[in-house]
PDB file of N, CA and C in Angstrom:
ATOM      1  N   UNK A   1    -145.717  18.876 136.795  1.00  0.00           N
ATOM      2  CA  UNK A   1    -145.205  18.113 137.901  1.00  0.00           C
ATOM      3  C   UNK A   1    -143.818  17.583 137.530  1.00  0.00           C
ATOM      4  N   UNK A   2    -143.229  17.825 138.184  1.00  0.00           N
ATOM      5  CA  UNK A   2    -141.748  17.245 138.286  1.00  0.00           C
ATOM      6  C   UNK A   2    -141.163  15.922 138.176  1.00  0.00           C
ATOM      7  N   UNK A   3    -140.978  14.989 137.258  1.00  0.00           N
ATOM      8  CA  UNK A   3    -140.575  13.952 137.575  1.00  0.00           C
ATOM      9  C   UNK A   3    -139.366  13.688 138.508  1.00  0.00           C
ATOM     10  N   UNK A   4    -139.549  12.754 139.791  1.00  0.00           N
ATOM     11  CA  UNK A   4    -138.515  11.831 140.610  1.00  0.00           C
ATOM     12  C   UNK A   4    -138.347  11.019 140.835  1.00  0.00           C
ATOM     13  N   UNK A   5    -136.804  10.912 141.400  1.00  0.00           N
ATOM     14  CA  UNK A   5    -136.052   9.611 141.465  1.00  0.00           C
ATOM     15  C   UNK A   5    -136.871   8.640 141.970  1.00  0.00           C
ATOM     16  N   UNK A   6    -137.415   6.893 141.843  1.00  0.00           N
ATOM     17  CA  UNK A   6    -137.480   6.039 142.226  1.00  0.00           C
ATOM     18  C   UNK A   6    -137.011   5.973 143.531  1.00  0.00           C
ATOM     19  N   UNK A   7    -137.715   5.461 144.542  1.00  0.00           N
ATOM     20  CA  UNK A   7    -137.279   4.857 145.834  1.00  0.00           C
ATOM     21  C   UNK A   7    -136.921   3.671 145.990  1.00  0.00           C
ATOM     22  N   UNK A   8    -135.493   3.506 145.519  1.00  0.00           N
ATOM     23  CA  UNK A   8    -135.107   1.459 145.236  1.00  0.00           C
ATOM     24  C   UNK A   8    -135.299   1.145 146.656  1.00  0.00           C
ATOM     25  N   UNK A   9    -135.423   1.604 147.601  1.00  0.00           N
ATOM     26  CA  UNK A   9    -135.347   0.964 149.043  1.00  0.00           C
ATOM     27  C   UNK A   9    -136.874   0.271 149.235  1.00  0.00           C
ATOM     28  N   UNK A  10    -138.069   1.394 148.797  1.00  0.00           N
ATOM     29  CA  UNK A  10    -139.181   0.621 148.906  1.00  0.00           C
ATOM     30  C   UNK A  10    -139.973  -0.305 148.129  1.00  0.00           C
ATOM     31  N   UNK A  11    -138.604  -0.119 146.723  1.00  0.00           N
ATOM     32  CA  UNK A  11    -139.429  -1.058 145.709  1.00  0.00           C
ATOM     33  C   UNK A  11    -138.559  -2.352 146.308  1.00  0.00           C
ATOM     34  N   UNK A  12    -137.472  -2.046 146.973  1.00  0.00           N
ATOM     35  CA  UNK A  12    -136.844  -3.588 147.095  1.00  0.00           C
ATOM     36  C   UNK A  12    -137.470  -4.476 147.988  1.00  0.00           C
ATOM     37  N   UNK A  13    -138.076  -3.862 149.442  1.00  0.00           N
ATOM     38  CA  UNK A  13    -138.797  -4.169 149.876  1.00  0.00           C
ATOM     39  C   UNK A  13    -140.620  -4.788 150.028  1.00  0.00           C
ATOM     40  N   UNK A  14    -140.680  -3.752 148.567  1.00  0.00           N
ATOM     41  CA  UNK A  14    -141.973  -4.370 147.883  1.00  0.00           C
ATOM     42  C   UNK A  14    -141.859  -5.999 147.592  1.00  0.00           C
ATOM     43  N   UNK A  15    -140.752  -5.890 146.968  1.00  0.00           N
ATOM     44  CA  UNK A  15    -140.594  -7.375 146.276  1.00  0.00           C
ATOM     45  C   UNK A  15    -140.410  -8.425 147.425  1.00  0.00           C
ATOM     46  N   UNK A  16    -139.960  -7.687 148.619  1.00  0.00           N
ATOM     47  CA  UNK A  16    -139.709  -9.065 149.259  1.00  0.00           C
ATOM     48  C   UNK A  16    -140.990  -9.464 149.945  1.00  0.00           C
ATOM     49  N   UNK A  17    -142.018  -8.415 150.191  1.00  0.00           N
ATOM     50  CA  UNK A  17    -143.134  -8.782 150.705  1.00  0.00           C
ATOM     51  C   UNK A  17    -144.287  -9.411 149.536  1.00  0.00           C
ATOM     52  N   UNK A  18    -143.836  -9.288 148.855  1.00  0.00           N
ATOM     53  CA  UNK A  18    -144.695  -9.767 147.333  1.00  0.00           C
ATOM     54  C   UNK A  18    -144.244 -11.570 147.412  1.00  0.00           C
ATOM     55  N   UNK A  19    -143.283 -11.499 147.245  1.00  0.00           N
ATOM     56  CA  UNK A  19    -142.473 -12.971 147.333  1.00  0.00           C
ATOM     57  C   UNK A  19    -142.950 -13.646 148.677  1.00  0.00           C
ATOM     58  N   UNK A  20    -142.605 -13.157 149.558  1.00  0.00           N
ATOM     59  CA  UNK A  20    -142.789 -14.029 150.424  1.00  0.00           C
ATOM     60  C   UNK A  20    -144.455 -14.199 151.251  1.00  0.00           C
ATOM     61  N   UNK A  21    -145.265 -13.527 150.510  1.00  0.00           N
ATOM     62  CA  UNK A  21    -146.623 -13.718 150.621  1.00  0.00           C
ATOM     63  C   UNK A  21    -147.519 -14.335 149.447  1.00  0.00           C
ATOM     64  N   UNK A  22    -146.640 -14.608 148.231  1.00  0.00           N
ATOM     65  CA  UNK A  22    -146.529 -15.465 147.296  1.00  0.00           C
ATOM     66  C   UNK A  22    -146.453 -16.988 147.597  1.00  0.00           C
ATOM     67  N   UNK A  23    -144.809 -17.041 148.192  1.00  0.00           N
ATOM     68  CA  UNK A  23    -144.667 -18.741 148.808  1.00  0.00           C
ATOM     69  C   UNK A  23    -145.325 -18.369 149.978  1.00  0.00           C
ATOM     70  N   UNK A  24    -146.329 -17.700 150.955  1.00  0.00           N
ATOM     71  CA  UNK A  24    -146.972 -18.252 152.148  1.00  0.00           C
ATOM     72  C   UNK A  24    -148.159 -18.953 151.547  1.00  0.00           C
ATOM     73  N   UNK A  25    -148.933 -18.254 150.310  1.00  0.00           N
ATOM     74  CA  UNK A  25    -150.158 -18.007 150.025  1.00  0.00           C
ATOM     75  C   UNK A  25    -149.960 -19.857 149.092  1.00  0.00           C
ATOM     76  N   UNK A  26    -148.667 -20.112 148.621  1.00  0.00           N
ATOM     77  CA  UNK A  26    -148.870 -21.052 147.600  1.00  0.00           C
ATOM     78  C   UNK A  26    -148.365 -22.784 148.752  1.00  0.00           C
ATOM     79  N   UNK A  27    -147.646 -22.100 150.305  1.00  0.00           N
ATOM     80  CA  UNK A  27    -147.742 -23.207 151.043  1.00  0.00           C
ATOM     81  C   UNK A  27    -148.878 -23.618 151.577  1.00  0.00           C
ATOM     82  N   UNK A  28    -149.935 -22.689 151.759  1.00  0.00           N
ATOM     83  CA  UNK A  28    -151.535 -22.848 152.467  1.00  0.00           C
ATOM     84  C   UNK A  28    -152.232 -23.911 151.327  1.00  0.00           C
ATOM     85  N   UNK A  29    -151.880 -23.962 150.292  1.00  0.00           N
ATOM     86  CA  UNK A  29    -152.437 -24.705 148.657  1.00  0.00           C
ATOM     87  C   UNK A  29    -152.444 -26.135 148.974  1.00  0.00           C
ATOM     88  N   UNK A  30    -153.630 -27.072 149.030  1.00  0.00           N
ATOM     89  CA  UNK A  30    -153.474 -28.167 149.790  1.00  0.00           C
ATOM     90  C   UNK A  30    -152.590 -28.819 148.401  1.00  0.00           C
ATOM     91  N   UNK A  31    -151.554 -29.997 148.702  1.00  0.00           N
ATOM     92  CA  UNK A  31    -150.785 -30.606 147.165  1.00  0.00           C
ATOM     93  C   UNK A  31    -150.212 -29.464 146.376  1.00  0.00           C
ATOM     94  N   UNK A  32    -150.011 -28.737 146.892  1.00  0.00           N
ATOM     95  CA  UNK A  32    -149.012 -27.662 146.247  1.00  0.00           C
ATOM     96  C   UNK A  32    -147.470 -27.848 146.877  1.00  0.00           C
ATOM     97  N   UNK A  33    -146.530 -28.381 146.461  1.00  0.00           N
ATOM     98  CA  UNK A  33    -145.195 -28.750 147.522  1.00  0.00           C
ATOM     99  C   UNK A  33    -144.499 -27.356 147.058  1.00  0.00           C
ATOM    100  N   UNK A  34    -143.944 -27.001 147.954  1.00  0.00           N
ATOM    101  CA  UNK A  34    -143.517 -25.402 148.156  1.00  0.00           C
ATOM    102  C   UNK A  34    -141.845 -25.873 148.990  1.00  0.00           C
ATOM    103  N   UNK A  35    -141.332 -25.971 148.715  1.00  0.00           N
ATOM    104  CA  UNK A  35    -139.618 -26.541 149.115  1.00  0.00           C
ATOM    105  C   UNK A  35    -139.280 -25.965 149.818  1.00  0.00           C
ATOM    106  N   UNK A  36    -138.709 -26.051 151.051  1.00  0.00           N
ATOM    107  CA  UNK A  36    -138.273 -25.621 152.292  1.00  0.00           C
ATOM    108  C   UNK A  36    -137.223 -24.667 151.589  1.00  0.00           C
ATOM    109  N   UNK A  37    -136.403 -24.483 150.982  1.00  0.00           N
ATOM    110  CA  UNK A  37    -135.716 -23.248 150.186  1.00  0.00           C
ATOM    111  C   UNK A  37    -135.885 -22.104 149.622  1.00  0.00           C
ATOM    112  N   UNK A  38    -137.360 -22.434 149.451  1.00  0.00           N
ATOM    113  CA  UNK A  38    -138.242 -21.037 148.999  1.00  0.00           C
ATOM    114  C   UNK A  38    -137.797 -19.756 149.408  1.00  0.00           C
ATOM    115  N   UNK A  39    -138.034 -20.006 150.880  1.00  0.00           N
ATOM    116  CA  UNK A  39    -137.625 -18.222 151.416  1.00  0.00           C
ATOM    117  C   UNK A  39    -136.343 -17.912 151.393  1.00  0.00           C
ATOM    118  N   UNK A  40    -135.500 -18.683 151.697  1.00  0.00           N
ATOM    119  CA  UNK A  40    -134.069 -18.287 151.606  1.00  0.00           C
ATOM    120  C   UNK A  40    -133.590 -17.815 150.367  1.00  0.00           C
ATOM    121  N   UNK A  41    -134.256 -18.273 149.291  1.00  0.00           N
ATOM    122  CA  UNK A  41    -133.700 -18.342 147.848  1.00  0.00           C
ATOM    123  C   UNK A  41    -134.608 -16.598 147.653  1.00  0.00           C
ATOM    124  N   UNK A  42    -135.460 -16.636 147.829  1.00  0.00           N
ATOM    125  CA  UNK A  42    -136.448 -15.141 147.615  1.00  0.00           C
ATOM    126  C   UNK A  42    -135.533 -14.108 148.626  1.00  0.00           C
ATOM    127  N   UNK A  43    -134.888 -14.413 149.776  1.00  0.00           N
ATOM    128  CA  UNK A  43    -134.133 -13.114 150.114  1.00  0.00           C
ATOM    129  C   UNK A  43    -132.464 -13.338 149.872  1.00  0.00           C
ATOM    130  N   UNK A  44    -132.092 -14.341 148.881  1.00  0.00           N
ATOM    131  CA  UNK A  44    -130.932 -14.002 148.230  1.00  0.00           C
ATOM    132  C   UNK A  44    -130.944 -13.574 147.499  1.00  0.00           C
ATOM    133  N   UNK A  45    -132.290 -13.450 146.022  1.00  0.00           N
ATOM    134  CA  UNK A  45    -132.666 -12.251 145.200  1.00  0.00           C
ATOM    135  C   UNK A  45    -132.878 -11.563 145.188  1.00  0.00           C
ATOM    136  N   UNK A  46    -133.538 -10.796 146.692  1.00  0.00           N
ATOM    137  CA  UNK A  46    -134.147  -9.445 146.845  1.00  0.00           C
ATOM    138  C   UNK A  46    -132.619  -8.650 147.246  1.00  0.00           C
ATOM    139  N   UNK A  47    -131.279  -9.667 148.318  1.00  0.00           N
ATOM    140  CA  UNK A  47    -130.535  -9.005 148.476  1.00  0.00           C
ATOM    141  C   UNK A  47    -130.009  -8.487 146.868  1.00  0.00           C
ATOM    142  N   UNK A  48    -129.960  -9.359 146.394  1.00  0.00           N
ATOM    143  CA  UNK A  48    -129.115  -9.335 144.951  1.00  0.00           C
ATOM    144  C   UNK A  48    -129.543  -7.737 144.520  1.00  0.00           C
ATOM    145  N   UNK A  49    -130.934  -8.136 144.157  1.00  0.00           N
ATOM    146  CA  UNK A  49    -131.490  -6.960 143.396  1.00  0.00           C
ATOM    147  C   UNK A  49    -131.130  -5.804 143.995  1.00  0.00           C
ATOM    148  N   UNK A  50    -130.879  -5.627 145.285  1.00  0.00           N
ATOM    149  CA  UNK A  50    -131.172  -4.440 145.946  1.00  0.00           C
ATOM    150  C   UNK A  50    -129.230  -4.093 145.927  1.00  0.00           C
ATOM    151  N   UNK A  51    -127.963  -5.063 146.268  1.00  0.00           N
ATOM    152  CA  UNK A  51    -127.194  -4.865 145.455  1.00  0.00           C
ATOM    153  C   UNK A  51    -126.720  -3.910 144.208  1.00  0.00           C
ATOM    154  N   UNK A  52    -127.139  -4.526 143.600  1.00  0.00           N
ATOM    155  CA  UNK A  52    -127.638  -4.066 141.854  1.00  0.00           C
ATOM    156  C   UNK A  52    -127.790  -3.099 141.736  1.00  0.00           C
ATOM    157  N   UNK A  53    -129.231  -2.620 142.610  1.00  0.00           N
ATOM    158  CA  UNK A  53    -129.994  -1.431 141.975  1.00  0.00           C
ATOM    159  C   UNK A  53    -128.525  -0.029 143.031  1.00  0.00           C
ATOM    160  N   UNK A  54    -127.884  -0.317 144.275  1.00  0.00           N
ATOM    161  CA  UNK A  54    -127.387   0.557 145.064  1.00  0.00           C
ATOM    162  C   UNK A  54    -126.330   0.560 144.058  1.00  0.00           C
ATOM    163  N   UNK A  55    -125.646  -0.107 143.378  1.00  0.00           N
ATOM    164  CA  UNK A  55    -124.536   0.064 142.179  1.00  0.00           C
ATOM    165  C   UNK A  55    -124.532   1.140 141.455  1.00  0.00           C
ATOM    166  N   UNK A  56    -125.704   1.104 140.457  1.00  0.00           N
ATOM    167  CA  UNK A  56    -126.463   1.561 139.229  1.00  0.00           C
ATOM    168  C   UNK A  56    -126.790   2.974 139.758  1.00  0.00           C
ATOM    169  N   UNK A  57    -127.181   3.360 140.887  1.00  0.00           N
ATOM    170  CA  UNK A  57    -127.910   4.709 141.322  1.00  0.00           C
ATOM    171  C   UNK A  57    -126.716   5.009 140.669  1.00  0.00           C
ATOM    172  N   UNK A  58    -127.091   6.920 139.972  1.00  0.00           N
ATOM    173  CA  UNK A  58    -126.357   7.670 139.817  1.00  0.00           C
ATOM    174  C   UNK A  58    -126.097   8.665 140.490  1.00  0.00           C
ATOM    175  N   UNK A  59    -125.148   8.970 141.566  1.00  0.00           N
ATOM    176  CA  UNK A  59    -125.018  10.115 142.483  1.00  0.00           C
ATOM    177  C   UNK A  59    -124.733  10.877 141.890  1.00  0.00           C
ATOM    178  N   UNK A  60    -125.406  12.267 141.392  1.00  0.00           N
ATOM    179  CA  UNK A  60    -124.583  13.294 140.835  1.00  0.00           C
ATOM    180  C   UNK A  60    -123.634  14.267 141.728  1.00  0.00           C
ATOM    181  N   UNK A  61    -122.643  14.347 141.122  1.00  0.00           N
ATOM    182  CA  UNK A  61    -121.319  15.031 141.441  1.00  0.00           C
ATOM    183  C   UNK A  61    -121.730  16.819 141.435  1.00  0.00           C
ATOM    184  N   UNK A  62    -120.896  17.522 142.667  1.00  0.00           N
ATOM    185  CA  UNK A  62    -121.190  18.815 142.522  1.00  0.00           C
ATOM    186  C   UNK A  62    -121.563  19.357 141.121  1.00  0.00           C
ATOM    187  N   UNK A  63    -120.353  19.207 140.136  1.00  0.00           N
ATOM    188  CA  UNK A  63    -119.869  20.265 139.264  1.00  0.00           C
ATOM    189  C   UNK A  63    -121.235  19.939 138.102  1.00  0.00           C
ATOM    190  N   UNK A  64    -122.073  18.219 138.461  1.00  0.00           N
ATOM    191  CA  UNK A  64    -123.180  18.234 137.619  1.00  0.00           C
ATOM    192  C   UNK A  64    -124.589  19.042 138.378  1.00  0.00           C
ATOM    193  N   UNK A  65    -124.919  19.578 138.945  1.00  0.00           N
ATOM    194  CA  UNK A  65    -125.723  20.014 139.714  1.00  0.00           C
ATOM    195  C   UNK A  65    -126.575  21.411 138.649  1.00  0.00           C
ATOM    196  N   UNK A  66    -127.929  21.476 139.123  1.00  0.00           N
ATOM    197  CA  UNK A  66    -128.732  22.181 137.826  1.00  0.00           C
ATOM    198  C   UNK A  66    -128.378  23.778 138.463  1.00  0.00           C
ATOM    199  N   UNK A  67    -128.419  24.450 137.499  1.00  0.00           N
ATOM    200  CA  UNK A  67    -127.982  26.093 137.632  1.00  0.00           C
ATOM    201  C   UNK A  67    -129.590  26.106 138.476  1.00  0.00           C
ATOM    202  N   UNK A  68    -130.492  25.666 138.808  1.00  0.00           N
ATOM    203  CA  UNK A  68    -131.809  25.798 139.319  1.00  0.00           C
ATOM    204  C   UNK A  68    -132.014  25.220 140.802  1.00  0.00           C
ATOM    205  N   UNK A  69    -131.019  24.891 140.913  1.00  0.00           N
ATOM    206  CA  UNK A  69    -130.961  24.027 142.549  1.00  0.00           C
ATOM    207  C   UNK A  69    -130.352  25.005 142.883  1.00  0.00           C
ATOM    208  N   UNK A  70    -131.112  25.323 144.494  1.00  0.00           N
ATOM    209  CA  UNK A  70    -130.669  26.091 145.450  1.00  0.00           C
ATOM    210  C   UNK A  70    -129.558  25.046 146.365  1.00  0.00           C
ATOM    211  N   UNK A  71    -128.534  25.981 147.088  1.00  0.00           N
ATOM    212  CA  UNK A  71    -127.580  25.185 147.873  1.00  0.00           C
ATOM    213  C   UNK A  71    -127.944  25.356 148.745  1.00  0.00           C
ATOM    214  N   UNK A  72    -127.241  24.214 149.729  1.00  0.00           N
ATOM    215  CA  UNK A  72    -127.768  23.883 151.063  1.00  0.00           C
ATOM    216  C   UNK A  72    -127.821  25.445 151.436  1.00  0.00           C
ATOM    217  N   UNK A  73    -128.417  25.245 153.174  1.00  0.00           N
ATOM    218  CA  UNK A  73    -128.214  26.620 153.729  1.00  0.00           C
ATOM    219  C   UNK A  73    -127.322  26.976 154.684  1.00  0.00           C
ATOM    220  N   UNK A  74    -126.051  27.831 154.547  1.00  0.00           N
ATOM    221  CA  UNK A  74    -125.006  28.017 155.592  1.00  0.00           C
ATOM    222  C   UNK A  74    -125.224  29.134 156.333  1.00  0.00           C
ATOM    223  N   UNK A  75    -125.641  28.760 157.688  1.00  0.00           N
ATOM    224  CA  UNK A  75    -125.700  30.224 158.278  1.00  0.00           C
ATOM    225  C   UNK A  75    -124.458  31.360 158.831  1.00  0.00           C
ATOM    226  N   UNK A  76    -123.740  30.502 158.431  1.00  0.00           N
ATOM    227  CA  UNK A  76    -122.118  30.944 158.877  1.00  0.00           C
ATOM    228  C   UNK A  76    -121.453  31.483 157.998  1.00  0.00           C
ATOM    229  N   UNK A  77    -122.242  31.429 156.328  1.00  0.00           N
ATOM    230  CA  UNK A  77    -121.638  32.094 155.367  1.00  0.00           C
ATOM    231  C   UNK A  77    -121.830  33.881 155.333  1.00  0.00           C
ATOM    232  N   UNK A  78    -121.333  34.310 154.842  1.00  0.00           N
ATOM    233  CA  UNK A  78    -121.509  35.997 154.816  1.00  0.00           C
ATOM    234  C   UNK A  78    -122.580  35.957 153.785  1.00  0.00           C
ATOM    235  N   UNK A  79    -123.299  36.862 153.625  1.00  0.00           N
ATOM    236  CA  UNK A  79    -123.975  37.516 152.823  1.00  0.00           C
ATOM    237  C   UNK A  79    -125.821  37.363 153.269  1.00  0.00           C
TER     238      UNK A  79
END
């Protein structure tokens, strides 16, 4: 089996539903004080992260491309 690329879009989104069902689950907590900043602060990190991670991707460039990858398909090309 082939190892592939990570999907940062759905792990970023993981996190924000993790987080913010985290502070729902810990505002329901009777005497648990949960700070009205909570959520805002959890989707200035998820933006962050997700930031970050769109930086870091490595797009590979034509000329790196595997002698094993087929190219797109041109029907307009000859042959």
């Amino acid at each position: 089996m082939r190892r592939h690329e990570p999907d940062l879009l759905s792990f970023i989104f993981g996190l924000f539903f993790v987080g913010a069902a985290a502070i729902w689950g810990l505002s329901a907590v009777p005497g648990h004080p949960v700070r009205s900043w909570a959520l805002p602060a959890l989707l200035i990190v998820v933006g962050a992260v997700g930031l970050l991670t769109s930086l870091a991707v490595r797009r590979p460039r034509p000329a790196d491309r595997a002698d094993d990858e087929i190219p797109p398909f041109d029907p307009l090309a000859p042959g």
